[in-house]
Protein backbone atom coordinates (compact mmCIF):
# COMPACT_ATOMS: atom_id res chain seq x y z
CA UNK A 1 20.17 1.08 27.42
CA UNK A 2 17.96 2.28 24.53
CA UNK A 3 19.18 2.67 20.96
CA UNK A 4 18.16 5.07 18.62
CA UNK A 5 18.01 5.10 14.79
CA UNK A 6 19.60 7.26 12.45
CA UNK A 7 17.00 10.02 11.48
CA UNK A 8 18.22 8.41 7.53
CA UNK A 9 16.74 4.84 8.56
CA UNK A 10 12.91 4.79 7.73
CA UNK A 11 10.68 1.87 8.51
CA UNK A 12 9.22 0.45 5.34
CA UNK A 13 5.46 1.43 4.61
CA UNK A 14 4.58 -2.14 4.16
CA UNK A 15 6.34 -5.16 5.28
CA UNK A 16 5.15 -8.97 4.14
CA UNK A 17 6.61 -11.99 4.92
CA UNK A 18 4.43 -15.16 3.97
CA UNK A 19 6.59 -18.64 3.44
CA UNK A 20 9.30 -17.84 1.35
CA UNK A 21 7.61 -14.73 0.17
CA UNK A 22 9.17 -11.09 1.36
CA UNK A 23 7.50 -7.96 0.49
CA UNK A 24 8.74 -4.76 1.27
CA UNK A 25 7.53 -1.31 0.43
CA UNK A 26 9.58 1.49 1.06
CA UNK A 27 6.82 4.47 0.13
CA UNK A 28 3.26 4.80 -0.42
CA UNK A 29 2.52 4.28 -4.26
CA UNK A 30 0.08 6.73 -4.65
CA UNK A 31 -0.28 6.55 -8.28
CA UNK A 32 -1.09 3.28 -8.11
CA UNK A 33 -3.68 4.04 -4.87
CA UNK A 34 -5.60 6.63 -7.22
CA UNK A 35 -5.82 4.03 -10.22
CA UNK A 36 -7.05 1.24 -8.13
CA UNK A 37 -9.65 3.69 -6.58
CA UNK A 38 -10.62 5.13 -9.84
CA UNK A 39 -11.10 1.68 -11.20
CA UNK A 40 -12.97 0.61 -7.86
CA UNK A 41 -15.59 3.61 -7.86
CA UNK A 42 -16.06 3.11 -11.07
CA UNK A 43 -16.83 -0.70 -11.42
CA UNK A 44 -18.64 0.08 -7.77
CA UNK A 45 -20.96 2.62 -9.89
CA UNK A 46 -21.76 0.56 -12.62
CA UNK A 47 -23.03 -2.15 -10.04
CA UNK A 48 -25.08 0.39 -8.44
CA UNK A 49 -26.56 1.97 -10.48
CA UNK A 50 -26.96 -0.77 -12.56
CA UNK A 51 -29.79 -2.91 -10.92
């Protein structure tokens, strides 16, 4: 027999367990996405274009 989960329980976005280490993320930080992209193009452009 199956069981199915309340439509209230969701699975965590991320989920690490290393050691003694456990991670969980329940939703996707997307302020934090946008910085670390924004800081990523950016430091990507200066490399590139600076050669």
């Amino acid at each position: 027999m199956t069981t199915r989960k309340r439509p209230s329980e969701q699975l965590p976005f991320l989920d690490l367990r290393i050691g003694g280490l456990h991670l969980t993320v329940q939703r996707v930080p997307y302020s934090v996405l946008a910085l670390i992209s924004g800081v990523g193009g950016s430091l990507g452009g200066v490399i590139w274009l600076g050669r």
